[in-house]
N, C-alpha and C. Protein backbone atom coordinates (compact mmCIF):
# COMPACT_ATOMS: atom_id res chain seq x y z
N UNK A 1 -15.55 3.29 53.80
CA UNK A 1 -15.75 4.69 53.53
C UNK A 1 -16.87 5.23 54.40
N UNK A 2 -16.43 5.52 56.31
CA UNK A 2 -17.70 5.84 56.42
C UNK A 2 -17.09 6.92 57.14
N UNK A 3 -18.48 7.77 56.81
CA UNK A 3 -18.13 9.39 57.41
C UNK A 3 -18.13 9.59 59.24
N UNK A 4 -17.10 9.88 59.39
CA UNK A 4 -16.99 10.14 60.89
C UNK A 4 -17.16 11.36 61.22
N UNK A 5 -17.87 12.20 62.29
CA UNK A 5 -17.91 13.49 62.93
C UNK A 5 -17.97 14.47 61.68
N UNK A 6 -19.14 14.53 60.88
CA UNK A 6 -19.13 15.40 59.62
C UNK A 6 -18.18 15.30 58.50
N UNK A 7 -17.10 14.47 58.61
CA UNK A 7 -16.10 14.57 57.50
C UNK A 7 -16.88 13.62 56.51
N UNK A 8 -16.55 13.87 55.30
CA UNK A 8 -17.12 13.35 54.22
C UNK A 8 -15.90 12.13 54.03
N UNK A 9 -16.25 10.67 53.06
CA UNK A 9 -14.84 10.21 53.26
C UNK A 9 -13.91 10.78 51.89
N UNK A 10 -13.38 10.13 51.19
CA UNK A 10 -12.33 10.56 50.49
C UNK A 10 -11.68 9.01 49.98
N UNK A 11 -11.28 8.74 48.99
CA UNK A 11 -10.72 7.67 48.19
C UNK A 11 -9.21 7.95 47.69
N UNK A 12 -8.35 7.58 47.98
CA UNK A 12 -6.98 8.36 48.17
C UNK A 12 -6.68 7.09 46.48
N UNK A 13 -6.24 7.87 45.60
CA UNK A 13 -5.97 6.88 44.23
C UNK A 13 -4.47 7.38 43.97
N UNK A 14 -3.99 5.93 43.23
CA UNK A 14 -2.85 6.42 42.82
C UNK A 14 -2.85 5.57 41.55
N UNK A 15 -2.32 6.19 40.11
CA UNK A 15 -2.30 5.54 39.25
C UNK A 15 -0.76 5.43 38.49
N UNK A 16 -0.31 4.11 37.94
CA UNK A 16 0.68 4.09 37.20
C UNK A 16 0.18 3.69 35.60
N UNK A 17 0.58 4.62 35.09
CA UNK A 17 0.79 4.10 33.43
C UNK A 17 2.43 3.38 33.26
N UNK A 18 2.27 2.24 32.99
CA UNK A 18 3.46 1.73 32.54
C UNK A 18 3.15 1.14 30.88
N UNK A 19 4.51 1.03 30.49
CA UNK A 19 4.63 0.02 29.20
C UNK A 19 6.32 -0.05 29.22
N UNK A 20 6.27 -1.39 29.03
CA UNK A 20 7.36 -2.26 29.34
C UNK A 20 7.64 -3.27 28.37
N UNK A 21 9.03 -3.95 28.27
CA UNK A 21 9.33 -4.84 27.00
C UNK A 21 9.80 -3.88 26.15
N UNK A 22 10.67 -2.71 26.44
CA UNK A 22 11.49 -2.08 25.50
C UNK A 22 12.35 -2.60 25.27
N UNK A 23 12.91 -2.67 23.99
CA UNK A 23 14.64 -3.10 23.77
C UNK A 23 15.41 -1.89 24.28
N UNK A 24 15.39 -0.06 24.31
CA UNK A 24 16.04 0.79 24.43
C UNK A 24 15.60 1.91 25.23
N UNK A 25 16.47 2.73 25.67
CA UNK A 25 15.47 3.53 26.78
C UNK A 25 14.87 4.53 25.88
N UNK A 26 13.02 4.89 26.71
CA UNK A 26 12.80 5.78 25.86
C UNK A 26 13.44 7.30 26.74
N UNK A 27 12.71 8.01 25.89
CA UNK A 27 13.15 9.36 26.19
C UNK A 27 12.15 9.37 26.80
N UNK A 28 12.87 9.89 27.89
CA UNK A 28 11.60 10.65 29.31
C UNK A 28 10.77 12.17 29.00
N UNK A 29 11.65 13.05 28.23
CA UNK A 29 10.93 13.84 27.76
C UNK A 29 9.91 13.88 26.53
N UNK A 30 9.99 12.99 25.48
CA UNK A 30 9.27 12.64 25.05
C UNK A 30 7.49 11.76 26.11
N UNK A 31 8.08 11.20 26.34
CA UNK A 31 6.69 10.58 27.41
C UNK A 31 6.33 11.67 28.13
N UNK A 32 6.79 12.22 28.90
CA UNK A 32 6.06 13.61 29.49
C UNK A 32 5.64 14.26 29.03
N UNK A 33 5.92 14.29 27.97
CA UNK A 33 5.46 15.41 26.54
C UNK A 33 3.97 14.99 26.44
N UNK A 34 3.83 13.75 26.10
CA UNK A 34 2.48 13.30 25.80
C UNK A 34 1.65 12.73 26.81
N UNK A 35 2.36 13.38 27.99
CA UNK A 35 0.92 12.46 29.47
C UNK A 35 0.94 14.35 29.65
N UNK A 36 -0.24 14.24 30.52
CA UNK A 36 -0.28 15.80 31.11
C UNK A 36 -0.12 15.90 32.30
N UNK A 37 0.31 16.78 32.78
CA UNK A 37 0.60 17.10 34.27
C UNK A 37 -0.41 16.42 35.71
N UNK A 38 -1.82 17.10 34.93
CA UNK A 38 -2.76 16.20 36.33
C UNK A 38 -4.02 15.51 35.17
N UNK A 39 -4.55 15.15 35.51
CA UNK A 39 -5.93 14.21 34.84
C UNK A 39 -7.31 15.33 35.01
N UNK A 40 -8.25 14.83 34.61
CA UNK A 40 -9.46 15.96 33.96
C UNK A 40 -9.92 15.40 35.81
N UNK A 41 -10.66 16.50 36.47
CA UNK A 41 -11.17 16.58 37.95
C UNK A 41 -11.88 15.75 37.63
N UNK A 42 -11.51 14.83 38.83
CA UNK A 42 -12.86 13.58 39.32
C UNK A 42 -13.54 14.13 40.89
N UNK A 43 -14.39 15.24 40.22
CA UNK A 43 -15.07 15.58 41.38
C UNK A 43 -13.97 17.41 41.88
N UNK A 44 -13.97 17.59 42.79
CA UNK A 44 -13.23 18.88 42.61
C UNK A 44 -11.96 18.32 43.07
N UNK A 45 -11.21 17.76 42.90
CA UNK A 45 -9.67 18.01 42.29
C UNK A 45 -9.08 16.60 41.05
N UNK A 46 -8.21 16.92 41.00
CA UNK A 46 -7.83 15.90 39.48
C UNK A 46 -6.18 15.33 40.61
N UNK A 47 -6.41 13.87 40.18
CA UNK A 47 -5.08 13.36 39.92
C UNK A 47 -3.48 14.20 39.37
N UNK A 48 -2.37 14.08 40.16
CA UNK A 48 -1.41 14.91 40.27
C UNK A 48 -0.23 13.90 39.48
N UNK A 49 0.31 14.21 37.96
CA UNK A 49 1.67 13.56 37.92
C UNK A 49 2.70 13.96 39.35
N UNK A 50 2.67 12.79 39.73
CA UNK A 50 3.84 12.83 41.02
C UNK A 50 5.58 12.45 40.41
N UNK A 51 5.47 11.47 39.82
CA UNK A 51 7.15 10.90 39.33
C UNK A 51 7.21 10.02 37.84
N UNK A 52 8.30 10.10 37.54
CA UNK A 52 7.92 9.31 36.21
C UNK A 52 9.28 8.56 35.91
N UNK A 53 9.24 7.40 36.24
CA UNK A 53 10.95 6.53 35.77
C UNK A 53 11.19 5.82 34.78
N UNK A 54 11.75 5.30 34.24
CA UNK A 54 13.00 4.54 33.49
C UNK A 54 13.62 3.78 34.57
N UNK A 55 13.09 2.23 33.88
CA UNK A 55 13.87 1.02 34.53
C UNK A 55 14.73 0.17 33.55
N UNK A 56 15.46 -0.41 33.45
CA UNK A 56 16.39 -0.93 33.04
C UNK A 56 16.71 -2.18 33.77
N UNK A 57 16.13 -3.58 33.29
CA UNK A 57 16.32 -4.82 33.67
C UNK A 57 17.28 -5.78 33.32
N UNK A 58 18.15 -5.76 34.12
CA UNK A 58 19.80 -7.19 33.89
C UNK A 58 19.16 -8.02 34.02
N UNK A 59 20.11 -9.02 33.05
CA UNK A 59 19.77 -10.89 32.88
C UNK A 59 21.36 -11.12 33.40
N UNK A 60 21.65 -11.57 34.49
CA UNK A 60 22.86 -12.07 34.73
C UNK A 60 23.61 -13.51 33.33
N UNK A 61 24.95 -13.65 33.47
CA UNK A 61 25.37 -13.95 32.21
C UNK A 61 25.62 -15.08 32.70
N UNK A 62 25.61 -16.54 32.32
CA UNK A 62 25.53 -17.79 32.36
C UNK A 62 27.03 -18.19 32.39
N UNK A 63 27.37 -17.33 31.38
CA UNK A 63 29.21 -17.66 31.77
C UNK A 63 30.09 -16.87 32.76
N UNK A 64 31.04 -17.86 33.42
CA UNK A 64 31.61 -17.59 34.05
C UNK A 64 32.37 -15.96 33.91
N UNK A 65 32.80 -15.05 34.76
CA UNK A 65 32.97 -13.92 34.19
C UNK A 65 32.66 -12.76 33.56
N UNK A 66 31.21 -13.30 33.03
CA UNK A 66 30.38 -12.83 32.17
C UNK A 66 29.73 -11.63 32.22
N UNK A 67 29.65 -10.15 31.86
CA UNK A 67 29.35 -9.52 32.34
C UNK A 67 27.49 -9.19 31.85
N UNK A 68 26.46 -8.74 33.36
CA UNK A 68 25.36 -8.48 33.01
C UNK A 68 25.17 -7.78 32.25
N UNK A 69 24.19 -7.88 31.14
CA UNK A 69 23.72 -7.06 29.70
C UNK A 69 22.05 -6.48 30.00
N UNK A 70 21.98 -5.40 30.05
CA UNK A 70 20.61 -4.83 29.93
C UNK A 70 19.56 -5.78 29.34
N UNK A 71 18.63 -6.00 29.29
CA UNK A 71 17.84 -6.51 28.70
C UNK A 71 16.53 -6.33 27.96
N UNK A 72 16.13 -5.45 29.03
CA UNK A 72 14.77 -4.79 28.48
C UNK A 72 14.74 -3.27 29.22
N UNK A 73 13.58 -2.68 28.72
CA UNK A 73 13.35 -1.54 29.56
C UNK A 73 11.80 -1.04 29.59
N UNK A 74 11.32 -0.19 30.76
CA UNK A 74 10.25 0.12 31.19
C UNK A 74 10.11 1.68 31.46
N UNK A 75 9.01 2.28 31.26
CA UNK A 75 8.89 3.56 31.74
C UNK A 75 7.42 3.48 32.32
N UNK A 76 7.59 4.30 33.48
CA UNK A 76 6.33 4.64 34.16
C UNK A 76 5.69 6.12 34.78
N UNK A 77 4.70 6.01 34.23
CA UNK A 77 4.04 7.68 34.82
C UNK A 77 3.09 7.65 36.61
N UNK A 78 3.72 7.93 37.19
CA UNK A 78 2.62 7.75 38.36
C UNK A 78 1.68 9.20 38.88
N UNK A 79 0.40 8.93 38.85
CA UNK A 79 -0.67 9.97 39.00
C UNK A 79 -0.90 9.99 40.56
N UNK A 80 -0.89 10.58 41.76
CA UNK A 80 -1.68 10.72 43.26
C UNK A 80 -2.42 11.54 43.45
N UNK A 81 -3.61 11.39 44.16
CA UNK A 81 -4.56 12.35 44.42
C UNK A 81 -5.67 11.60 45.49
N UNK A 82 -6.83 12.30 45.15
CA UNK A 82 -7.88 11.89 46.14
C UNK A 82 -9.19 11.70 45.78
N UNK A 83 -10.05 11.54 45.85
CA UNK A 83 -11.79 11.93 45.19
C UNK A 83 -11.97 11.63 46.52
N UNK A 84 -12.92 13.25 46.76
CA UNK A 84 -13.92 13.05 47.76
C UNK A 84 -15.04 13.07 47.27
N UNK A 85 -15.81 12.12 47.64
CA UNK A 85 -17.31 11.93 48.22
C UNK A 85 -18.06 13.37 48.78
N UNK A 86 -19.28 13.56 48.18
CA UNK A 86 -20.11 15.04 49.03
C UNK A 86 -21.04 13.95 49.23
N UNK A 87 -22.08 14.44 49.82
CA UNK A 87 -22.84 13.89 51.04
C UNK A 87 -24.06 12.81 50.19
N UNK A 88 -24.27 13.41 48.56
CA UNK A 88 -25.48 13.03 47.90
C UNK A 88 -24.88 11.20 47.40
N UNK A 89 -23.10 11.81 47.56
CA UNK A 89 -22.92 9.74 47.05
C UNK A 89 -22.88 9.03 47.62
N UNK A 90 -22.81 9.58 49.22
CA UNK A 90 -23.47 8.42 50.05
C UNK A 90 -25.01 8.09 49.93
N UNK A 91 -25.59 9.23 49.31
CA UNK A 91 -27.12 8.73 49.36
C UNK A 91 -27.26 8.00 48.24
N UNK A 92 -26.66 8.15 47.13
CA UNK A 92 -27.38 7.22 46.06
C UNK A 92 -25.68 7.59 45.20
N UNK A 93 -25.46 5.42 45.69
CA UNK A 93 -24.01 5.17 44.87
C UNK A 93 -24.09 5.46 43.54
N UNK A 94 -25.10 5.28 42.70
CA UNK A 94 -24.75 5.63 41.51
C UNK A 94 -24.13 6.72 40.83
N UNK A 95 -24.38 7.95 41.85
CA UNK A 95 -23.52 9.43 41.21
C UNK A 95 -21.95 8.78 41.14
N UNK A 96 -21.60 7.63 42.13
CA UNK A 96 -20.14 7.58 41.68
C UNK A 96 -19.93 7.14 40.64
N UNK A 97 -21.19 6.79 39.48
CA UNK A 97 -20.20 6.24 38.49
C UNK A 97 -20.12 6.99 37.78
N UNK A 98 -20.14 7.98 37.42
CA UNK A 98 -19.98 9.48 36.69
C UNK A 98 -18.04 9.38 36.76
N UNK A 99 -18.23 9.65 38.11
CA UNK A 99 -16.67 9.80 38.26
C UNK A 99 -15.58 8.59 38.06
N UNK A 100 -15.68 7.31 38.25
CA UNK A 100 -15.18 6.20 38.01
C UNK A 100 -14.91 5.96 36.79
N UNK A 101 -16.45 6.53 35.79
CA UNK A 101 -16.20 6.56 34.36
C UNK A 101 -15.03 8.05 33.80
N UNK A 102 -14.94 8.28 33.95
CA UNK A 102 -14.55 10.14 33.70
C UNK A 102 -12.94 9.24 34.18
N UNK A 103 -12.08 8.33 34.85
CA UNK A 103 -11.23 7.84 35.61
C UNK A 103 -10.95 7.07 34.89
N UNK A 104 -11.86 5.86 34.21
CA UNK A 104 -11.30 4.80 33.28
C UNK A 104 -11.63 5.38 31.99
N UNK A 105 -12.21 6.38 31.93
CA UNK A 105 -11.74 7.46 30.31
C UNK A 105 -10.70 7.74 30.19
N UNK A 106 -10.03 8.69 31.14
CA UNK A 106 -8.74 9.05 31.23
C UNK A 106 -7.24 8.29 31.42
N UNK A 107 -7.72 7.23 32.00
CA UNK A 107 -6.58 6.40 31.72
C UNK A 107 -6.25 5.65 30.58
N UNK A 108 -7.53 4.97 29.82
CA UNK A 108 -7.29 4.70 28.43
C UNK A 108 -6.92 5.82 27.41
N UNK A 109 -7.18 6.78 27.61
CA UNK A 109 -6.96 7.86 26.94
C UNK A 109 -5.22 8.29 27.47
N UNK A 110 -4.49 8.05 27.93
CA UNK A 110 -2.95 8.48 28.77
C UNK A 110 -2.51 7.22 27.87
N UNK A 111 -2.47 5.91 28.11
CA UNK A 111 -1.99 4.51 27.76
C UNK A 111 -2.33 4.59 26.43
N UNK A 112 -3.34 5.04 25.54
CA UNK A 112 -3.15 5.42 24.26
C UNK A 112 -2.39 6.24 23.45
N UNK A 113 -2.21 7.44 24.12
CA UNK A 113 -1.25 8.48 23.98
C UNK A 113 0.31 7.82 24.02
N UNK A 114 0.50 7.08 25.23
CA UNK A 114 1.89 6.46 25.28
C UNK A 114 2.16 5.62 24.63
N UNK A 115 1.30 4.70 24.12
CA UNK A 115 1.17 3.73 23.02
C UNK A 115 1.52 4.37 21.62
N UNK A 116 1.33 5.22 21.59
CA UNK A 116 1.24 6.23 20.07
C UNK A 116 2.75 6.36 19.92
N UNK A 117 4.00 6.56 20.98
CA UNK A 117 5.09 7.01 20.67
C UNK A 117 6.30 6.36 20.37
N UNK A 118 7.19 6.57 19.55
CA UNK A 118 7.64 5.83 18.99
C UNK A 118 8.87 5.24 19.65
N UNK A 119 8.38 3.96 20.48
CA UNK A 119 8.89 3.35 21.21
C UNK A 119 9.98 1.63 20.77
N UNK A 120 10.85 0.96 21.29
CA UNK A 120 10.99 0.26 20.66
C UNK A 120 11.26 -0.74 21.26
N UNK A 121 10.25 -2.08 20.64
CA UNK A 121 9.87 -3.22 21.47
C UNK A 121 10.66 -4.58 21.58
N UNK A 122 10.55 -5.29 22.49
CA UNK A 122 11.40 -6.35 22.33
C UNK A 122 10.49 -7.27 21.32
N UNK A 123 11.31 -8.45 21.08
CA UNK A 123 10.02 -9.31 20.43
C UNK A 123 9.04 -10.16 21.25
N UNK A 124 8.18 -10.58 21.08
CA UNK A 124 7.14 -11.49 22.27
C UNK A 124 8.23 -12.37 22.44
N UNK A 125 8.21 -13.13 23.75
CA UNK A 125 8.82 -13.87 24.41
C UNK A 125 7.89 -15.30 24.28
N UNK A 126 8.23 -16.21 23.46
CA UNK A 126 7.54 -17.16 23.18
C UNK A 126 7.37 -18.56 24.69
N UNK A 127 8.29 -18.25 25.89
CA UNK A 127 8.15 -18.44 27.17
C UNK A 127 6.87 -18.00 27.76
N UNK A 128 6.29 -16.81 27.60
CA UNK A 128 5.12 -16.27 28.14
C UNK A 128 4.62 -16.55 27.53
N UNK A 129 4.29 -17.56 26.45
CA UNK A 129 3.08 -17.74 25.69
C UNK A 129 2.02 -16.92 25.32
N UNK A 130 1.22 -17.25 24.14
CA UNK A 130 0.43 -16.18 23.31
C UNK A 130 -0.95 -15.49 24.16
């Protein structure tokens, strides 16, 4: 991060909220419902919802013929944006943690929200252990 010819630098972030291990798809409008469009400004601009999907994972079928069965499912929110740096956080790193904190506020605060909705889970997979 170093400033070239007066430009200040800039931290280009991109965030995904996922939760995954659904048995069924959720509703996409429901999840959008409860993330918000951009995140609270880290510095003068805020993180931008860019896209938000529904995945749907096949287990191919062991028997011959067999046709693949859905298995699980995933949804994800992805946030893009930037935080720039003004001239005082190169002088003293600590102003960045204002903003870093204000960043891992907001994301526990999104992943709680999505956690809250009434989603529906597979059971733990006793393969991945506890």
């Amino acid at each position: 991060m170093d400033a070239t010819l007066g430009e200040l630098p800039e931290l280009i972030v991109e965030v995904a909220l996922r939760i995954q291990r659904l048995s069924e798809p959720p509703s996409l409008a429901s999840v959008l419902k409860s993330l918000p469009a951009e995140s609270p400004h880290l510095g003068p601009d805020a993180l931008i919802r860019t896209s938000a999907t529904i995945e749907q994972a096949y287990e191919e079928s062991t028997e011959p013929g067999g046709a693949e069965t859905p298995v699980r499912w995933a949804v994800e929110a992805t946030y893009e944006g930037s935080i720039r740096f003004e001239e005082h956080h190169l002088e003293d790193k600590e102003t960045i943690r204002p903003i870093i904190e204000s960043l891992t506020r907001w994301v526990a605060s999104a992943l709680v929200q999505m956690a809250d909705l009434p989603l529906a889970f597979l059971p733990p997979d006793p393969a991945e252990g506890s």
